[in-house]
Protein backbone atom coordinates (compact mmCIF):
# COMPACT_ATOMS: atom_id res chain seq x y z
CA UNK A 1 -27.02 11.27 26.63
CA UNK A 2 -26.90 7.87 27.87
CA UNK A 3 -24.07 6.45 29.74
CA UNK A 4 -23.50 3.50 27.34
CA UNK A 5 -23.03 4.13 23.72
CA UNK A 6 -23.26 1.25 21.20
CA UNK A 7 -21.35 1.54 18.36
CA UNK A 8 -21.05 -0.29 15.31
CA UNK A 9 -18.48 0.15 12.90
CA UNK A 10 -19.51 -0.78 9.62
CA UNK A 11 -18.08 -1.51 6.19
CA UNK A 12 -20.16 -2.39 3.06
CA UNK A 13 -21.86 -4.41 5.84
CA UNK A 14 -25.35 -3.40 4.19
CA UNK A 15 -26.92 -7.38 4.56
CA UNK A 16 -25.25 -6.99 8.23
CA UNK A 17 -27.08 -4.08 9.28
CA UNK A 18 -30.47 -4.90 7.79
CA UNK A 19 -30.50 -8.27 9.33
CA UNK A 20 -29.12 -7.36 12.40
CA UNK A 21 -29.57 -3.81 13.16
CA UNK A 22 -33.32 -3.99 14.40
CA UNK A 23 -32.82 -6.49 16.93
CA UNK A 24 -29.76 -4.35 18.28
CA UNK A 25 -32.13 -1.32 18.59
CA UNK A 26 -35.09 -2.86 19.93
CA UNK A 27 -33.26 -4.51 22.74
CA UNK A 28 -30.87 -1.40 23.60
CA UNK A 29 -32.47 1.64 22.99
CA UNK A 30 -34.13 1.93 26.42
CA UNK A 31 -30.92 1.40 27.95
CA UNK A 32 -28.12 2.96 25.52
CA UNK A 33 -27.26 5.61 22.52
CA UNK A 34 -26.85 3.69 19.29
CA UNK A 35 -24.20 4.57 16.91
CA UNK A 36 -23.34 3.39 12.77
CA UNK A 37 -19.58 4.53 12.67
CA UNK A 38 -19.47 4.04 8.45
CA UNK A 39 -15.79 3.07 7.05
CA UNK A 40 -16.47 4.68 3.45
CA UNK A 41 -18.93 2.07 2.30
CA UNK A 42 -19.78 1.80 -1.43
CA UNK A 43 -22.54 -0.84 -1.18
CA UNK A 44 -25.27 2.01 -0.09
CA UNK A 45 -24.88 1.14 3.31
CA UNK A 46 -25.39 4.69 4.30
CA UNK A 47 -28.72 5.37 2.21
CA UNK A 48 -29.96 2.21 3.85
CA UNK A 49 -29.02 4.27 7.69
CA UNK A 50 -30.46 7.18 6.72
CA UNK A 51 -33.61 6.08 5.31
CA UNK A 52 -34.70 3.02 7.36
CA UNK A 53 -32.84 3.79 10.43
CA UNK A 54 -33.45 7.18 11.20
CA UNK A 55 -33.41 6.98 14.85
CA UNK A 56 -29.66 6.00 15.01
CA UNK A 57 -26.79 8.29 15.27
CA UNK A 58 -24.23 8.15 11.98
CA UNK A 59 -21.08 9.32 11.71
CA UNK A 60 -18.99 8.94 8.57
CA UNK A 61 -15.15 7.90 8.30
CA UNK A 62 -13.91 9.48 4.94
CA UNK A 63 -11.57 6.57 4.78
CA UNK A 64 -11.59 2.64 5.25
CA UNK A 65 -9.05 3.12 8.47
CA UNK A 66 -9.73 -0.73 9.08
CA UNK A 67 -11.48 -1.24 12.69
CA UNK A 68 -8.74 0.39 14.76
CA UNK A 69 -8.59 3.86 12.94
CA UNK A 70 -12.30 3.61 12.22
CA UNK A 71 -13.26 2.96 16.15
CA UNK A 72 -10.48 5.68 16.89
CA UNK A 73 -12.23 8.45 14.74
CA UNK A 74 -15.12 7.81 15.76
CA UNK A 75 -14.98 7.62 19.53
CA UNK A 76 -13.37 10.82 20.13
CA UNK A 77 -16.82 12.26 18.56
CA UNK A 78 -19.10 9.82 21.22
CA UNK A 79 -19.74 11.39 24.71
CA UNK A 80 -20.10 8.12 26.96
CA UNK A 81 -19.05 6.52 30.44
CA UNK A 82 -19.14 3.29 28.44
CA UNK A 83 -18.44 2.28 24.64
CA UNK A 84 -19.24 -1.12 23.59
CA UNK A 85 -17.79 -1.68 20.36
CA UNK A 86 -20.14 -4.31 18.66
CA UNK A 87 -19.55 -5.87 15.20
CA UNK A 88 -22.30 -5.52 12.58
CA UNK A 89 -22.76 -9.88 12.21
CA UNK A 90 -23.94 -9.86 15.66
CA UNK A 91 -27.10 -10.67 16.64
CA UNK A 92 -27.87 -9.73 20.50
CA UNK A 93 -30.37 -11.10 23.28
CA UNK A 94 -32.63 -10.26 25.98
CA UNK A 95 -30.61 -7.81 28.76
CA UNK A 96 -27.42 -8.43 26.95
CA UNK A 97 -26.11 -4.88 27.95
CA UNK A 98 -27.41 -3.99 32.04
CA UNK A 99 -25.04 -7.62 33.53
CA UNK A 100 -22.27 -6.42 32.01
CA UNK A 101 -22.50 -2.85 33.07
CA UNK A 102 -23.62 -4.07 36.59
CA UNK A 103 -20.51 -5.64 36.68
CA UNK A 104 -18.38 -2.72 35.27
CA UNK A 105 -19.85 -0.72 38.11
CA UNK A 106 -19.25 -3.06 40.77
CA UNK A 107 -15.23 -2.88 40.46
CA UNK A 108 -13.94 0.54 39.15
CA UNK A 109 -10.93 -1.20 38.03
CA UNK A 110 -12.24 -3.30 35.64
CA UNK A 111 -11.71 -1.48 32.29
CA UNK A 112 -13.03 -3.91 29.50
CA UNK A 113 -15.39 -7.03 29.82
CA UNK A 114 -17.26 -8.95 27.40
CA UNK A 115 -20.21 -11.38 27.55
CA UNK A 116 -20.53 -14.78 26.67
CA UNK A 117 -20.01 -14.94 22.32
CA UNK A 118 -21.74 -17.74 20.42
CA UNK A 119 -21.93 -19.30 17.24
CA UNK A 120 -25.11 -17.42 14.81
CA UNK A 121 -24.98 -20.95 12.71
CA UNK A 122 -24.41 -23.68 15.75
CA UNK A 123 -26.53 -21.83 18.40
CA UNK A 124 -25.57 -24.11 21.07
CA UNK A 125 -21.40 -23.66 20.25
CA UNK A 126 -19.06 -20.90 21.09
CA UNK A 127 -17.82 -18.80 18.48
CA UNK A 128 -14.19 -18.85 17.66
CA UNK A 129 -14.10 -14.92 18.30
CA UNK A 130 -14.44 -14.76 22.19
CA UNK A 131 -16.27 -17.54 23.42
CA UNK A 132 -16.28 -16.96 27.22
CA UNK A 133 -13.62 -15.29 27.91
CA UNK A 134 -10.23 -14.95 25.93
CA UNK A 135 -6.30 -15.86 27.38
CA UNK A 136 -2.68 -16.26 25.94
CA UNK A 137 -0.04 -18.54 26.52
CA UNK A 138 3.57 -17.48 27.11
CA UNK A 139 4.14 -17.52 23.71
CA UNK A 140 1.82 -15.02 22.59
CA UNK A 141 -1.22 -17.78 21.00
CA UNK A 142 -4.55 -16.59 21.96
CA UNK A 143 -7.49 -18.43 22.83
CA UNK A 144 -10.36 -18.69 24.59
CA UNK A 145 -13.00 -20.01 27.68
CA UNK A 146 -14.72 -22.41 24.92
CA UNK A 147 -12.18 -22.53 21.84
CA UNK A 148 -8.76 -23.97 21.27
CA UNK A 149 -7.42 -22.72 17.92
CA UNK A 150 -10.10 -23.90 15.66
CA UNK A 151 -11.55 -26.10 18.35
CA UNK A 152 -15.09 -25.19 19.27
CA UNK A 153 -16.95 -26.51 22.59
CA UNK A 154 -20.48 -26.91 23.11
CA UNK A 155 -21.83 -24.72 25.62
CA UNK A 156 -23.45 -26.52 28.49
CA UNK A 157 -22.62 -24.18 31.27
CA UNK A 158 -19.78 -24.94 31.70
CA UNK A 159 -17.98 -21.52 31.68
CA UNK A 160 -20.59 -19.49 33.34
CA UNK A 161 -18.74 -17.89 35.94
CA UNK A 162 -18.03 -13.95 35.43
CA UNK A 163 -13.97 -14.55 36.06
CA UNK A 164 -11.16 -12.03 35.08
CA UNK A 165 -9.82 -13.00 31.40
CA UNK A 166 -6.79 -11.75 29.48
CA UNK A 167 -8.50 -10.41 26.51
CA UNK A 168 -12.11 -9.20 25.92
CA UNK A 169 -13.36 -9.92 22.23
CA UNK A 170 -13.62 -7.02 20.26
CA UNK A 171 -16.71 -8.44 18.35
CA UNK A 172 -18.22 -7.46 21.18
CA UNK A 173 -15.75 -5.17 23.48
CA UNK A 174 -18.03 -3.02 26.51
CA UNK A 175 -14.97 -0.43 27.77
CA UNK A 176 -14.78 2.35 29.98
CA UNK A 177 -14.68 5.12 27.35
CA UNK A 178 -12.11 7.42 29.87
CA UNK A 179 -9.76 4.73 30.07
CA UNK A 180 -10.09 3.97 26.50
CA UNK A 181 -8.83 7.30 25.51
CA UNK A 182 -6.08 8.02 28.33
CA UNK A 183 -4.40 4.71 27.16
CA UNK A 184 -4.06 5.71 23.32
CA UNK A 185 -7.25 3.55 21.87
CA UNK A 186 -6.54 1.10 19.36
CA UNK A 187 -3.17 1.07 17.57
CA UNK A 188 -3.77 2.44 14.18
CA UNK A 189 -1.48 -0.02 12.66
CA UNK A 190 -2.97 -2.95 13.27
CA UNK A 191 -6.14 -1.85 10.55
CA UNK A 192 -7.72 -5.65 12.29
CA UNK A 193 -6.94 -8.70 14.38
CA UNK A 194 -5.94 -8.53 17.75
CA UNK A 195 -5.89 -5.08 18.24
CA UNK A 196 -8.67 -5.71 21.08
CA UNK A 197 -5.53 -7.99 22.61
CA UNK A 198 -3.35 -5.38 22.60
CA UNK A 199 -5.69 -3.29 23.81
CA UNK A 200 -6.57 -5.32 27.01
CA UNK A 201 -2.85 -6.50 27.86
CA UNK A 202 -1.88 -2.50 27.65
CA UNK A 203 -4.76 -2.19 29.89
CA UNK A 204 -3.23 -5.16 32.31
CA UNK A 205 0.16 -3.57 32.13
CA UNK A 206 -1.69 -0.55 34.07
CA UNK A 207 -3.21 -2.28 36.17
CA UNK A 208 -6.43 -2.55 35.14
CA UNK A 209 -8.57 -5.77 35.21
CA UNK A 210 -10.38 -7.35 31.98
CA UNK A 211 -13.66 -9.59 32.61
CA UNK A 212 -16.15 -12.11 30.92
CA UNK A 213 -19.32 -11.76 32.09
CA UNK A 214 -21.23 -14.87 30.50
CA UNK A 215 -24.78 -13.91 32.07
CA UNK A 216 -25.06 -11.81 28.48
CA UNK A 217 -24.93 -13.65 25.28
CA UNK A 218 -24.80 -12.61 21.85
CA UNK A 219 -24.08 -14.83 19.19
CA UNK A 220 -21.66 -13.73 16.32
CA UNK A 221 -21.54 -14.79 12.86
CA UNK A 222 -17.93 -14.20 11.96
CA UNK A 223 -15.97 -14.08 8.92
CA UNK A 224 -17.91 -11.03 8.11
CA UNK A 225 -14.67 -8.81 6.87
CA UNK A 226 -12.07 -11.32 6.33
CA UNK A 227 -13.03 -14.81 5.39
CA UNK A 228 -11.56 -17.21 7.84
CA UNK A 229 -9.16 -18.77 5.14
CA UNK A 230 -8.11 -15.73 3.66
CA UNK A 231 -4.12 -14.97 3.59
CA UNK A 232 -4.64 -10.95 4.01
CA UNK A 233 -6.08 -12.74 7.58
CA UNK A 234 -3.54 -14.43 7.72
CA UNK A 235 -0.97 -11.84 7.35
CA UNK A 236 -2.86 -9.48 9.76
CA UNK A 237 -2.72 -12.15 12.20
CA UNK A 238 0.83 -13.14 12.31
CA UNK A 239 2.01 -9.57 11.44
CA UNK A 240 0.04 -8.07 14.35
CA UNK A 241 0.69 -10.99 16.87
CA UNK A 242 4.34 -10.47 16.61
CA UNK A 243 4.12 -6.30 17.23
CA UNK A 244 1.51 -6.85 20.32
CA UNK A 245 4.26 -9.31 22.02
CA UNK A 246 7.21 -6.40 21.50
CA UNK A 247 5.30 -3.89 22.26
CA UNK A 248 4.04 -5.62 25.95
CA UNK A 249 5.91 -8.11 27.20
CA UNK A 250 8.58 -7.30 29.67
CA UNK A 251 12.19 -7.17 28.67
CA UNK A 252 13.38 -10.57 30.35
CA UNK A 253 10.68 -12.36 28.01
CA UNK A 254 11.48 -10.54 25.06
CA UNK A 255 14.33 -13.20 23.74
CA UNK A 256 12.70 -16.16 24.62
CA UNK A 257 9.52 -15.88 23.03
CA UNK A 258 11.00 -14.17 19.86
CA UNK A 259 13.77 -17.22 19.55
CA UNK A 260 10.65 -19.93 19.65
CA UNK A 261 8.27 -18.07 17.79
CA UNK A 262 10.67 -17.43 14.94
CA UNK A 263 10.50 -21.53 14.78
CA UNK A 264 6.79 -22.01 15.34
CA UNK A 265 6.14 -19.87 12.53
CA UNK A 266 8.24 -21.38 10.66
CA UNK A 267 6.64 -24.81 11.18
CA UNK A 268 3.12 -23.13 10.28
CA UNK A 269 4.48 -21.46 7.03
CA UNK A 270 5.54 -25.14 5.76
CA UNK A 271 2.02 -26.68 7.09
CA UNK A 272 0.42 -23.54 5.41
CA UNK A 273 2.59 -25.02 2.20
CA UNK A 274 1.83 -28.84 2.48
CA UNK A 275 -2.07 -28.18 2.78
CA UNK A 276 -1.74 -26.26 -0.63
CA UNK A 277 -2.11 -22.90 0.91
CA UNK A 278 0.78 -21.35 -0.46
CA UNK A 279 -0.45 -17.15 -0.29
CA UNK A 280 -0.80 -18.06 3.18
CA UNK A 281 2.95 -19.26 3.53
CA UNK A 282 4.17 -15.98 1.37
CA UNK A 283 1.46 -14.19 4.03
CA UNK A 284 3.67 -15.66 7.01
CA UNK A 285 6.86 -14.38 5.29
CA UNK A 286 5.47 -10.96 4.69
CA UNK A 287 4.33 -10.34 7.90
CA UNK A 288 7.94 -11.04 9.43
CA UNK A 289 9.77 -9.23 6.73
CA UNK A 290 6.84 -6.41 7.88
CA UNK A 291 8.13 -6.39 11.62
CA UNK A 292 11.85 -6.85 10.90
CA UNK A 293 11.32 -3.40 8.69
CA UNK A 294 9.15 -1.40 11.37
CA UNK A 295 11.86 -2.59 14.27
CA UNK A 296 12.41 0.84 15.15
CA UNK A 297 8.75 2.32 14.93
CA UNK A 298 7.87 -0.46 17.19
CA UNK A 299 10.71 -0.12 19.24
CA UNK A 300 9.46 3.74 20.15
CA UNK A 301 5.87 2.35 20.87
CA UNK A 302 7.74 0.57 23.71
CA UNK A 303 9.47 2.87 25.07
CA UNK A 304 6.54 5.06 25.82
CA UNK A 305 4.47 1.94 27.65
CA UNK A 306 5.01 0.05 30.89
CA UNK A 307 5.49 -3.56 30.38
CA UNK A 308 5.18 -6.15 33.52
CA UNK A 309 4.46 -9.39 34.87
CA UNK A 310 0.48 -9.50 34.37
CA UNK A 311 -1.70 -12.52 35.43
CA UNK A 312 -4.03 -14.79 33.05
CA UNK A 313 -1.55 -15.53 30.84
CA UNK A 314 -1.21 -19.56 30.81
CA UNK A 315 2.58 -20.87 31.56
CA UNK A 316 2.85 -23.36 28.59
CA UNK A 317 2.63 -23.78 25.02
CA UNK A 318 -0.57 -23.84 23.93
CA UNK A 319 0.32 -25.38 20.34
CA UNK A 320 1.72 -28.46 21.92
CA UNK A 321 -0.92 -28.71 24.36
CA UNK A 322 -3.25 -28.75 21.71
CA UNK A 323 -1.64 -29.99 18.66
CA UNK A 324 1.09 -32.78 20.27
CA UNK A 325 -1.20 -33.90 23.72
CA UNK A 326 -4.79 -33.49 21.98
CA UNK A 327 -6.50 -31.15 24.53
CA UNK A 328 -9.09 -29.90 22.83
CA UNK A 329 -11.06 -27.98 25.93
CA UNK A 330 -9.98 -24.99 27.58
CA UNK A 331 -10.65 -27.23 30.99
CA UNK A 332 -8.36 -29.80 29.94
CA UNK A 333 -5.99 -27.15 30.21
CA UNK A 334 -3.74 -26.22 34.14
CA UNK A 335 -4.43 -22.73 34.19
């Protein structure tokens, strides 16, 4: 057993794995256990494992859990000091794993990191899902070292310090496997999207730091599950944002950002509406109606966590930053 396991969680990802898969082993094996963690597949994405793959280890989900109950069940099978849950539209590079894990080992506290995460299509861009490093304003938006909301920068070093982030991508998460499990994993009911954010601020709330190191680069195709403009994204998005702010933000916050986000919601459903996307403005509504009905099972989540003033979170609104006073670079930004 090595002490970093690679798994890939995998659903009717067949294309995925046979374009991607042999680069993964060939430039990990010497260095870490590879693992297919299979989500129930019908496109014969398990034949393809076990008769061209051989050499990696498979374990089979009887159900499509989604990526949080699918990385869940299988990690509690995976003996490792290290998991790095990698998607299967990733393609990885030269000593992409022994920087990040010489980092990991340099600070015991650091529980998650994440290298640098570029576009597959424009090489020399950051991908939307991670690019160096990801934050979140005070409002609960997410973003990132090299992306604004659907803002992409071109990478020209810019961001190539190792630095402590708020969120590590879960495209391509490394995490101590002990802390992992003595935190709960993933929560189940996210099934995808920002579960790797709650993850990391639950983390934070511990104590625990979360890093980008950018001396490793993958680059990550995206859209590989969900398109990008699909409303079930949507839904998961909105829906999943809103239980990963009550679930870890500390009680004096709790009003304030619910109040505002109520409204900036509501000013995305009606731009969802005038841009003709109208099952993403029902997707919106759903996911509220979702959280107003699961108050309570939420409400017990938080009870049983610590919540507390954590630090990389940025101390403005990152919509009007971006949308109102144009920044479009994460250095335009006063962090």
């Amino acid at each position: 057993m090595k002490k970093t396991a690679v798994v890939i969680l995998n659903y009717n990802g067949k294309k995925f794995l046979e374009d991607f898969l042999p680069t993964v082993i060939d430039k990990s094996k010497d260095i870490a256990d590879i693992w297919v963690a299979d989500n129930n597949s019908s496109d014969g994405s398990v034949e393809l494992l076990k008769s061209k793959f051989p050499e990696v280890n498979l374990i089979i989900n009887k159900v499509n859990g989604g990526y949080t109950t699918g990385y869940n069940l299988a990690l509690k099978q995976i003996e490792a000091e290290y998991y790095v849950l990698l998607n299967s539209d990733i393609e990885v590079t030269d000593n992409w794993i022994e920087p990040v894990i010489e980092l990991m080992d340099s600070d015991k506290n650091i529980a998650a990191c994440q290298p640098k995460i570029r576009s597959f299509y424009e090489k020399d861009k950051f991908e939307y899902a991670g690019a160096s490093g990801g934050f979140i304003d005070k409002y609960g938006y997410p973003f990132c070292r090299g992306r604004l909301f659907q803002s992409l920068e071109t990478d020209t070093g810019q961001y190539n310090d190792a630095v402590e982030v708020f969120w590590a991508s879960g495209a391509c998460m490394f995490v101590r496997a002990d802390l992992f499990h003595e935190y709960g994993g993933l929560d189940d009911d996210f099934f995808a999207h920002m579960e790797e954010i709650d993850l990391c601020w639950r983390l934070k709330n511990y104590g625990h730091k979360i890093m980008v190191c950018p001396s490793s680069t993958v680059f990550h195709v995206g859209g590989g599950t969900l398109p990008k403009n699909s409303p079930r994204k949507t839904y998961l998005n909105f829906r999943n944002n809103f239980s990963l702010l009550y679930k870890n933000l500390p009680a004096n916050r709790l009003f304030q950002v619910f109040a505002l986000r109520l409204l900036l919601d509501g000013v995305a459903g009606i731009k969802f509406l005038l841009e003709g996307g109208f099952q993403d403005f029902l997707a919106v509504i759903k996911a509220h109606f979702y959280f107003y009905r699961n108050i309570g099972k939420l409400r017990n989540k938080r009870k049983k966590l610590k919540q507390g003033k954590v630090s990389q979170i940025y101390d403005g609104n990152i919509v009007v930053e971006h949308y109102l006073k144009r920044k479009n670079r994460f250095s335009d930004l006063e962090m």
